[in-house]
Protein backbone atom coordinates (compact mmCIF):
# COMPACT_ATOMS: atom_id res chain seq x y z
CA UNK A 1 3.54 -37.69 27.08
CA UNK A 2 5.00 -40.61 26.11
CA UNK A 3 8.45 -42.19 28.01
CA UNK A 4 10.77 -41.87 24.63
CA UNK A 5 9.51 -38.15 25.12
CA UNK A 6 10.16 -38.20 28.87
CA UNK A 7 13.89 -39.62 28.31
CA UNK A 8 14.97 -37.11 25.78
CA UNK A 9 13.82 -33.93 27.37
CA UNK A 10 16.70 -34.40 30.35
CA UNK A 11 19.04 -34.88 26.96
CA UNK A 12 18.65 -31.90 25.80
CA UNK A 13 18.59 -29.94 28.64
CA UNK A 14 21.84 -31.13 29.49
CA UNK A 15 23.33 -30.94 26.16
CA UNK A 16 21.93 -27.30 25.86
CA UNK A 17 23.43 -27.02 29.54
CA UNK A 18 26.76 -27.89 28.37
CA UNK A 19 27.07 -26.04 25.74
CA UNK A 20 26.48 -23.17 27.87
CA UNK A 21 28.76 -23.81 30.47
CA UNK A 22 31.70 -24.77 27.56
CA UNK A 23 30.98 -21.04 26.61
CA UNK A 24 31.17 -19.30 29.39
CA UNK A 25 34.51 -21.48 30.41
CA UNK A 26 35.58 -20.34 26.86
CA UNK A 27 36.26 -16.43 27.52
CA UNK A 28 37.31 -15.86 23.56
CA UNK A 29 33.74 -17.51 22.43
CA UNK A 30 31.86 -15.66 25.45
CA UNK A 31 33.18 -12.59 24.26
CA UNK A 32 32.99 -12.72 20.63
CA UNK A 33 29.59 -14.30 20.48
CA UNK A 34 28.42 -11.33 22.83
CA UNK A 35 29.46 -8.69 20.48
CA UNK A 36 27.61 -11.00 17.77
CA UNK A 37 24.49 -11.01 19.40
CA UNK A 38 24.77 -7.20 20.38
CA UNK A 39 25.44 -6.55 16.59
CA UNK A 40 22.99 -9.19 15.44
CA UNK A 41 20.43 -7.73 17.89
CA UNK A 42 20.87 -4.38 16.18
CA UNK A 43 20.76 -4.70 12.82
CA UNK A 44 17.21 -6.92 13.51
CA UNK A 45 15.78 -4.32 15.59
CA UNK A 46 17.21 -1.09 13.12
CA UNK A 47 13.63 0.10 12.10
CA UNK A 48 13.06 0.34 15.69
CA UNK A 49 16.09 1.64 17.43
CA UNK A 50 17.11 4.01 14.45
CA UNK A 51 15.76 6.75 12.17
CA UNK A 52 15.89 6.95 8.19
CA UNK A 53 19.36 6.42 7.45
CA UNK A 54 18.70 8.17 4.12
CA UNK A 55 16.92 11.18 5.26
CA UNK A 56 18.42 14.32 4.21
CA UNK A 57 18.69 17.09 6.37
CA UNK A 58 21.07 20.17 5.29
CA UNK A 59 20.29 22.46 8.50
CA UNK A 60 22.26 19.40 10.34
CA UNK A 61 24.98 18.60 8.27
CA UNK A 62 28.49 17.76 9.64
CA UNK A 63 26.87 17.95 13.54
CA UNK A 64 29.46 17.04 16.27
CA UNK A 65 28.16 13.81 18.48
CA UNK A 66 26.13 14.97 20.36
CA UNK A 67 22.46 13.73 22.97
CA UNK A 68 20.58 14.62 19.57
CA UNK A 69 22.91 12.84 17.35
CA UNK A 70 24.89 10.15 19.04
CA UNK A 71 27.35 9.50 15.99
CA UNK A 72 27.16 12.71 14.46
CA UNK A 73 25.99 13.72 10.73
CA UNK A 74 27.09 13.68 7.61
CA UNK A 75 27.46 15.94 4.78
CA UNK A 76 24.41 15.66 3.74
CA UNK A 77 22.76 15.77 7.35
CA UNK A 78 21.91 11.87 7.80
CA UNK A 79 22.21 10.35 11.18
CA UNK A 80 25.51 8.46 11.27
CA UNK A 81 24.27 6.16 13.94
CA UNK A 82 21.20 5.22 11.90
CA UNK A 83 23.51 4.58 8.80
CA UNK A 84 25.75 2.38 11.23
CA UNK A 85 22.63 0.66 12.61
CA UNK A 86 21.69 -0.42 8.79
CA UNK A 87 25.05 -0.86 7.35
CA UNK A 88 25.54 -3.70 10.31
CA UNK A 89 22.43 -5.71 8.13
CA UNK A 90 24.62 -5.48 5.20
CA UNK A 91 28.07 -6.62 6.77
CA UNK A 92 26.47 -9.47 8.71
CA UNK A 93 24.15 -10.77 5.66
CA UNK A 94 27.43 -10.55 3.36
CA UNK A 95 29.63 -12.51 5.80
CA UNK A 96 27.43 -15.47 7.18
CA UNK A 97 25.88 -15.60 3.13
CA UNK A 98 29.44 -15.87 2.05
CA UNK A 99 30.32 -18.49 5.08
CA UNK A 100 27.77 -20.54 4.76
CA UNK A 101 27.29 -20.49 0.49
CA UNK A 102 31.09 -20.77 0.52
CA UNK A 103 31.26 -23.71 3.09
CA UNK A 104 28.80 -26.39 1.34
CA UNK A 105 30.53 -25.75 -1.95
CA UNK A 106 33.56 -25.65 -1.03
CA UNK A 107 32.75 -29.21 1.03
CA UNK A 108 31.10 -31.21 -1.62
CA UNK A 109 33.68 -30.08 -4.20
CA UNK A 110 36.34 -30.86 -1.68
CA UNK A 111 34.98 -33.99 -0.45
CA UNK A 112 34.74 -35.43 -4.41
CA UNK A 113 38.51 -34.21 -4.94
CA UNK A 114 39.62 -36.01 -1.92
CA UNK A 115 38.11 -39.30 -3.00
CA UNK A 116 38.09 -39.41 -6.61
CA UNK A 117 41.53 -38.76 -8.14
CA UNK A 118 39.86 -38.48 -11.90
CA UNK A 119 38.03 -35.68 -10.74
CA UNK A 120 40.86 -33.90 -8.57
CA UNK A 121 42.63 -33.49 -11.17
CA UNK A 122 40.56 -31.47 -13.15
CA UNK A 123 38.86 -29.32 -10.57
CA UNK A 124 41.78 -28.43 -8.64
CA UNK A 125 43.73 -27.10 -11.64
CA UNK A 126 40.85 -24.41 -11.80
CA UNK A 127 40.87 -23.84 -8.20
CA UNK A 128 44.41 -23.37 -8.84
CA UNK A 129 43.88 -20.56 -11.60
CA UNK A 130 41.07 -18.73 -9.27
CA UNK A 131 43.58 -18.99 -6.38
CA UNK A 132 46.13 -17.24 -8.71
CA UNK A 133 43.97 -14.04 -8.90
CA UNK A 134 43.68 -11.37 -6.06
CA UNK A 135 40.33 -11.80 -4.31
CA UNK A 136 39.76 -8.19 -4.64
CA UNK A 137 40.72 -7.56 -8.49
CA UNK A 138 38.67 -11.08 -9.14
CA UNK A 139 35.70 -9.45 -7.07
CA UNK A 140 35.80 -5.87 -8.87
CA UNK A 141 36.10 -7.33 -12.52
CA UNK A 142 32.65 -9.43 -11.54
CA UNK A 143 31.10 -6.37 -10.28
CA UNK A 144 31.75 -4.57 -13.27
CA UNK A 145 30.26 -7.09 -15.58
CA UNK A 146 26.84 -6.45 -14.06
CA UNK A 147 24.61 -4.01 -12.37
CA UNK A 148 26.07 -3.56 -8.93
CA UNK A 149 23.72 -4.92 -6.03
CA UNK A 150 23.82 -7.21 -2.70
CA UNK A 151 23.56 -10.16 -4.47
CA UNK A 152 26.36 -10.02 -7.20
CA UNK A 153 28.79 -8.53 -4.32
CA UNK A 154 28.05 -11.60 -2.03
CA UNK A 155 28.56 -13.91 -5.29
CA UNK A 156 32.04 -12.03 -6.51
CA UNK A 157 33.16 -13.02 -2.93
CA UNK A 158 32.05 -16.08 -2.86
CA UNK A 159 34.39 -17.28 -5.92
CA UNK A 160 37.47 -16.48 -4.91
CA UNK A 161 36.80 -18.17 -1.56
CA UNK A 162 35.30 -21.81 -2.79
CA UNK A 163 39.09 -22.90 -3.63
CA UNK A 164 40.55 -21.98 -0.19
CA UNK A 165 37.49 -24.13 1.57
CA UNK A 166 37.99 -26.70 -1.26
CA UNK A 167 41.92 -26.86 -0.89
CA UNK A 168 41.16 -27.44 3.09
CA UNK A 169 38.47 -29.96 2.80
CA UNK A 170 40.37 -31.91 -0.02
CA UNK A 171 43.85 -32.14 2.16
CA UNK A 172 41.70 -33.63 5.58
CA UNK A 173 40.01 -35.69 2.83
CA UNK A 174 43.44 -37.65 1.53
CA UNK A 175 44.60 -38.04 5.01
CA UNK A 176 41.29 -39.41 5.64
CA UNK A 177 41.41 -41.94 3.14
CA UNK A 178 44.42 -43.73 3.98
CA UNK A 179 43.36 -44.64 7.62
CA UNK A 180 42.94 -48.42 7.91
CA UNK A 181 39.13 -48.21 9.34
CA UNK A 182 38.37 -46.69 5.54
CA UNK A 183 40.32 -49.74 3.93
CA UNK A 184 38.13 -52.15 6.70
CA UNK A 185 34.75 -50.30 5.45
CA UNK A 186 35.75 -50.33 1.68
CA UNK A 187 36.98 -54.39 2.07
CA UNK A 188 33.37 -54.66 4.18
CA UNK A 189 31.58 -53.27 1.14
CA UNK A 190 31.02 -49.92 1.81
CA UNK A 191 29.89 -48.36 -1.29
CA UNK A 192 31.72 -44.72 -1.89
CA UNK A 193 28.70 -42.09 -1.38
CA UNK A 194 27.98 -43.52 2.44
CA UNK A 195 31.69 -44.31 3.06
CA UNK A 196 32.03 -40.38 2.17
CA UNK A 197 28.68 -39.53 4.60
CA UNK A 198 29.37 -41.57 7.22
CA UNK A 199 33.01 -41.99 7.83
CA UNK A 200 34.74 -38.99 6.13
CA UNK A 201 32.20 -35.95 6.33
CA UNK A 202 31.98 -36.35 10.27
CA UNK A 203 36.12 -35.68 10.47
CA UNK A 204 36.20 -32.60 7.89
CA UNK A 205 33.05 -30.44 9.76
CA UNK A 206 35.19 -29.46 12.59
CA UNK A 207 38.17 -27.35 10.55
CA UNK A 208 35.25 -26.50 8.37
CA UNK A 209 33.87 -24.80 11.20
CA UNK A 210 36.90 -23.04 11.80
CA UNK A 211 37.49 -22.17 8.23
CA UNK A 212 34.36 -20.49 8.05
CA UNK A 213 34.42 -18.17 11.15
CA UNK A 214 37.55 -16.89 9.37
CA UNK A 215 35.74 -16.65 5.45
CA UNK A 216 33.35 -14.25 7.30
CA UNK A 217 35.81 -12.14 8.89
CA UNK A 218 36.98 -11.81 5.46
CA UNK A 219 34.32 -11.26 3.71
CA UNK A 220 32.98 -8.29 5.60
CA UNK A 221 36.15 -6.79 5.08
CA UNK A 222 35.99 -7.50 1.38
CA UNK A 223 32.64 -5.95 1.14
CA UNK A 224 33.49 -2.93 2.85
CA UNK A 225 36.72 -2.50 0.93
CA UNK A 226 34.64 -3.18 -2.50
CA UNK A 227 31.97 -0.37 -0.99
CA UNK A 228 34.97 2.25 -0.01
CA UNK A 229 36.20 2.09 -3.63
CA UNK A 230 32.71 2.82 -5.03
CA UNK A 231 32.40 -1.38 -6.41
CA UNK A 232 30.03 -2.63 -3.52
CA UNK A 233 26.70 -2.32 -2.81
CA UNK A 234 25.06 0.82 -4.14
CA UNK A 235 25.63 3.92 -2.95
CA UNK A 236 21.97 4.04 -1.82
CA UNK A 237 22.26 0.69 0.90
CA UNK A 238 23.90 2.09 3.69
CA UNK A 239 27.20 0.09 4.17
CA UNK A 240 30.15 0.87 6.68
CA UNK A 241 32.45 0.99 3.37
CA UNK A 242 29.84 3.61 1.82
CA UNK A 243 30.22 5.73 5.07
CA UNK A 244 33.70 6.08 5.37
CA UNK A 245 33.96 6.74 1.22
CA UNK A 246 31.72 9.49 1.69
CA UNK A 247 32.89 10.68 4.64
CA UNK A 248 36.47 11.04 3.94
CA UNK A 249 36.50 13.72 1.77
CA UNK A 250 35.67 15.56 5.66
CA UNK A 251 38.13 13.53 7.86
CA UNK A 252 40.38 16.68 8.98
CA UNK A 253 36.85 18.81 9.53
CA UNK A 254 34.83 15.57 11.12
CA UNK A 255 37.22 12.71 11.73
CA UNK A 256 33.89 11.10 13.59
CA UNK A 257 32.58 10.16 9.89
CA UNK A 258 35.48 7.65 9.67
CA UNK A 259 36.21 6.79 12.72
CA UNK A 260 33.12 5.73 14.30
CA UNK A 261 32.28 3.38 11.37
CA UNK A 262 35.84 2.36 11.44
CA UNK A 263 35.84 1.03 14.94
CA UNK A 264 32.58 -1.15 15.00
CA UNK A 265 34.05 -2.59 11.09
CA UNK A 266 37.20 -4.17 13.55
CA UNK A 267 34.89 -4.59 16.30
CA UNK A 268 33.29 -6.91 13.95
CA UNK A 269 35.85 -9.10 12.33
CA UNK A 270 37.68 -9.09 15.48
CA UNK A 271 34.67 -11.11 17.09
CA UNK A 272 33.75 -13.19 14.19
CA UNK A 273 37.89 -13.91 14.60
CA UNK A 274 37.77 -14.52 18.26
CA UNK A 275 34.68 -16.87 17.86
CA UNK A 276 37.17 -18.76 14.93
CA UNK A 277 40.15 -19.18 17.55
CA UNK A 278 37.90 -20.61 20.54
CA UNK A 279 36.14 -22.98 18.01
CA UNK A 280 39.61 -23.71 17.04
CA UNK A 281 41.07 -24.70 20.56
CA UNK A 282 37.72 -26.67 21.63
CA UNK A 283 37.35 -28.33 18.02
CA UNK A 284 41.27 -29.29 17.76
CA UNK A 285 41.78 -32.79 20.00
CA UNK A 286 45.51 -32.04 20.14
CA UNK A 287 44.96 -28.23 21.60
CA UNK A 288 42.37 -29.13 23.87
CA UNK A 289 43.89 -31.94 25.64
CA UNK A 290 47.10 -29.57 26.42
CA UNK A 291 44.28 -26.83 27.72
C-alpha cells in the first residue's frame, strides 16, 4: 500500500465521520433521512417483505386490519399493505427522477441565462410562459397526448418544474457575476466555460440542493394527485394516488383504504421537506453562523 494511499484513508474516515456526527447534531436531517431510508428500505426489499399487490381475492374483500392483513383489503380483496409497499417504488422513483432530471437542466439552462444576456433573453421569456400555466393542468394536457405510463408522468412533471430551478439558478448567477473576484478572473483571462465551472457553479450547488429536496416533495404529490384523478400511472402500477381513487368510493364503509395510504403520502413529503430545511440551515452561511 502505497503512502498517498496511507494519507487519504484517515481523510475519509474523518470526512465520512463528520458527516455523521453533523447529522446526528442535525435532529430535522436525522429524522427525515430515517424515514427515507425506512421507506427506501421498503420499496427495495417489496418482493420480499410483501405479497402480490395485484392478486385478487373476493372471499377477502373490504377485511378490517387485522394479524392476517395488517392494512386491510380492498374491494377487490388485494392486500393494502402490499399495494403500499409497491406504490412507495413509484413515489420515490417519481420524486428523486424528477429532482435530479429537473436539477441539471434547470442548472445548465440557468447557469447560460445568468452569464449570457443574448441568451436570457430568449429562454426566460419561455420559462416565463411555462411558469404561467398550472403545473397540474400543464401535466394532465401532456398525459393526454400520449399513452399514460411512468415515464411520460415523470416527464409532464418535469416541465413545469425546469423554470422554477432555472429562475433560482439564473438570480444566484447575476449576483454572482458582479463580484469583483469574477471581474479579477475575466481581466486575468479566464475564458467563460471555466470561469462558469470553476468560480460560479461551486456558489449555485448549495440552494440547488435545497431547491431540489423541495421539487421532490412536490413531485410525489403531483404524481399522486395526477394518479387520484385517473391521469397518472396506470391503473395497473400500484400508486398511493391509485389506492385512495379506488378506495374512496368505500371511505364511510372502510375509511382504512384512504387513510392508511394517506398518512405514509405526508409521512413522505414531510421528510423529503424536513431533509430540505436542515440542508437549508447547514448550507445557508448566514443561518448557520446565528445557530
Amino acid at each position: 500500500m502505497s503512502a498517498a494511499s496511507i494519507a487519504l484513508e484517515p481523510a475519509a474516515g474523518r470526512a465520512s465521520s463528520g458527516l455523521w456526527s453533523e447529522i446526528r447534531r442535525n435532529p430535522t436531517i436525522f429524522l427525515g433521512c430515517a424515514i427515507l431510508l425506512v421507506l427506501a428500505a421498503c420499496a427495495i426489499l417489496a418482493p420480499w417483505i410483501a405479497a402480490d399487490p395485484l392478486k385478487h381475492a373476493p372471499v377477502n374483500r373490504l377485511k378490517a386490519p387485522s394479524a392476517e392483513f395488517w392494512f386491510g383489503t380492498d374491494q377487490f380483496g388485494r392486500d393494502i399493505y402490499s399495494r403500499i409497499v409497491y406504490g412507495a417504488r413509484v413515489s420515490l422513483i417519481v420524486g428523486l427522477s424528477v429532482a435530479a432530471i429537473s436539477s441539471v437542466l434547470g442548472l445548465t439552462i440557468g447557469l447560460l441565462c445568468g452569464f449570457y444576456r443574448w441568451f436570457d433573453g430568449i429562454v426566460m421569456r419561455i420559462m416565463d410562459g411555462i411558469m404561467a400555466i398550472p403545473s397540474i393542468l400543464l401535466a394532465i394536457a401532456l398525459i393526454t397526448l400520449v399513452h399514460p405510463s411512468l415515464t411520460v408522468v415523470i416527464i409532464a412533471i418535469i416541465i413545469p418544474e425546469v423554470p422554477r430551478i432555472v429562475r433560482l439558478v439564473r438570480s444566484v448567477v447575476l449576483s454572482i457575476r458582479e463580484q469583483p473576484y469574477i471581474d479579477g478572473a475575466v481581466a486575468g483571462g479566464t475564458k467563460a466555460p471555466r470561469l462558469l465551472v470553476r468560480h460560479v457553479l461551486p456558489n449555485a450547488v448549495a440552494p440547488l440542493i435545497v431547491q431540489a429536496t423541495y421539487v421532490c416533495a412536490s413531485a410525489i404529490i403531483t404524481e399522486a394527485g395526477l394518479s387520484f384523478l385517473g391521469a397518472g400511472v396506470p391503473p395497473e402500477i400500484p400508486s398511493w394516488g391509485n389506492i385512495i381513487a379506488q378506495g374512496r368510493v368505500f371511505f364511510q364503509l372502510t375509511p382504512w383504504v384512504i387513510l392508511i395510504p394517506g398518512v405514509f403520502l405526508a409521512l413522505t413529503v414531510l421528510a423529503v421537506n424536513m431533509l430540505g430545511d436542515g440542508l437549508r440551515d447547514r448550507l445557508d452561511p448566514r443561518l448557520a453562523r446565528r445557530m
